[in-house]
Protein backbone atom coordinates (compact mmCIF):
# COMPACT_ATOMS: atom_id res chain seq x y z
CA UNK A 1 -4.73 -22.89 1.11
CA UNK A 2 -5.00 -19.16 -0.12
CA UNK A 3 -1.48 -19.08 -0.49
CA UNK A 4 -1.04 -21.65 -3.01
CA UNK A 5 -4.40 -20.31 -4.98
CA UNK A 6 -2.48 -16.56 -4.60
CA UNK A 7 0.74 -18.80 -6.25
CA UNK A 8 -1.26 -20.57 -9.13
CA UNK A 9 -2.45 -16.97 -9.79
CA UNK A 10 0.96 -15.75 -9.92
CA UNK A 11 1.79 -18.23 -11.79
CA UNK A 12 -0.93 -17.48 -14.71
CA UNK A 13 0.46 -13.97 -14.83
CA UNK A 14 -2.73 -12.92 -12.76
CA UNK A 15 -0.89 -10.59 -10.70
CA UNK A 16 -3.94 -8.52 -9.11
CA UNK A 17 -5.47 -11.54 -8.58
CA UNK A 18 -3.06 -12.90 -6.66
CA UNK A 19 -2.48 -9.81 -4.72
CA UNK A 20 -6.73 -10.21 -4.08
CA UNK A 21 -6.10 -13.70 -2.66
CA UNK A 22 -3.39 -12.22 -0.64
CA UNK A 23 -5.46 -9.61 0.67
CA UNK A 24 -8.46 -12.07 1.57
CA UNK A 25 -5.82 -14.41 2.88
CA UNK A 26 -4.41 -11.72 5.41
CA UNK A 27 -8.16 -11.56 7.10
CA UNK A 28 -7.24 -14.74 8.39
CA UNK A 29 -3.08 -15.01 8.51
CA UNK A 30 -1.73 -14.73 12.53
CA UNK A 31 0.40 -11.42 12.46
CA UNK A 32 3.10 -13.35 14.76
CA UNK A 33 3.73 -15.57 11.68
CA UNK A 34 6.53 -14.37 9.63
CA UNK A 35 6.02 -17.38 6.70
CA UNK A 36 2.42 -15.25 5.16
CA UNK A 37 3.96 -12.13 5.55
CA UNK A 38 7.30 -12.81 3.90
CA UNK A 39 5.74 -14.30 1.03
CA UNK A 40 3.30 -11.48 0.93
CA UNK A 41 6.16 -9.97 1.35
CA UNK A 42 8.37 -11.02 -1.68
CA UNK A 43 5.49 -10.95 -4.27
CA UNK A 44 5.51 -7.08 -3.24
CA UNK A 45 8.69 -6.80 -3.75
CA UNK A 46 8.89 -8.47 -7.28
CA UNK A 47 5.18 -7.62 -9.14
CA UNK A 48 4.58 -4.19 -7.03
CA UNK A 49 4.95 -0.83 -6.37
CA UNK A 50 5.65 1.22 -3.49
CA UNK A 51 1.91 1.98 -3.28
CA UNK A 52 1.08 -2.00 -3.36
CA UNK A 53 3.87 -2.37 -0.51
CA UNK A 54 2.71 -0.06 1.30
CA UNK A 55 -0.75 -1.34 1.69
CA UNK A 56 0.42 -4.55 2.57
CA UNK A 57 2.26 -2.87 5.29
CA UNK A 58 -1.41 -1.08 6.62
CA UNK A 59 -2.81 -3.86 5.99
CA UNK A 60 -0.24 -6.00 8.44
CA UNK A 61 -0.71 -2.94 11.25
CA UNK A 62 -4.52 -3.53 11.07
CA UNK A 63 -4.62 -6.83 11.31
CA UNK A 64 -1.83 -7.06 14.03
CA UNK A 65 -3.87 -4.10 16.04
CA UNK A 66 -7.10 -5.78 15.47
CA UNK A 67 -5.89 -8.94 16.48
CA UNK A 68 -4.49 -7.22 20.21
CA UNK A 69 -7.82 -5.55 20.47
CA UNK A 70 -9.10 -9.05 19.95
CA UNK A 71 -6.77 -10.72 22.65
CA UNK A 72 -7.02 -7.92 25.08
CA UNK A 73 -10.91 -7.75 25.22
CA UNK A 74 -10.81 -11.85 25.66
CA UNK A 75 -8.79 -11.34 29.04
CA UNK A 76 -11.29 -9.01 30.18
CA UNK A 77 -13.87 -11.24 29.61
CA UNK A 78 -12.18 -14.00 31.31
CA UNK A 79 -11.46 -12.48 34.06
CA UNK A 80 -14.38 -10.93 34.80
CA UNK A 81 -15.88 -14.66 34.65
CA UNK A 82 -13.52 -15.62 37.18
CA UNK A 83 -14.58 -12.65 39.43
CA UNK A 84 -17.79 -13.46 38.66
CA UNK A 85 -17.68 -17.20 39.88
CA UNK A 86 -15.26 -16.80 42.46
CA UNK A 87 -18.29 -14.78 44.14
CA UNK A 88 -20.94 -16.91 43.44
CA UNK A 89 -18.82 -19.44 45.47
CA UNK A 90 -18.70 -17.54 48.29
């Protein structure tokens, strides 16, 4: 949905807007999907500068590190359940 508000944005020569929605948008995009980042991607490429690129690109490494932090701590969780349960069963 963000991606077609960031494209009617675009579209209305709202460039910084669009780059906002993108922004908010990446809060919630899956780093292991190449179709938000591409666009994101391409819109750098054509309305910004190597500054504006370059924060997508943090922005991408954040979100891809947060989301492994994320992942990582859920494992741990889980298997401390199991541990948990397996010796409550015995």
């Amino acid at each position: 949905m963000c991606m077609k508000f960031a494209e009617l944005e675009r579209s209305l020569g709202e460039i910084d807007r669009s780059r906002a929605i993108y922004v908010h948008a990446s809060n919630y995009a899956d780093p292991n999907n190449p179709d938000f980042w591409k666009k994101w991607n391409d819109f750098e490429i054509q309305h910004g500068n190597e500054d504006t690129f370059r924060e997508m690109l943090r922005i991408k490494r954040t979100v891809a590190a947060s989301r492994s932090q994320v992942c990582h701590t859920y494992q741990l969780n889980l298997q401390f359940d199991m541990n948990i349960n397996s010796c409550i069963t015995n």
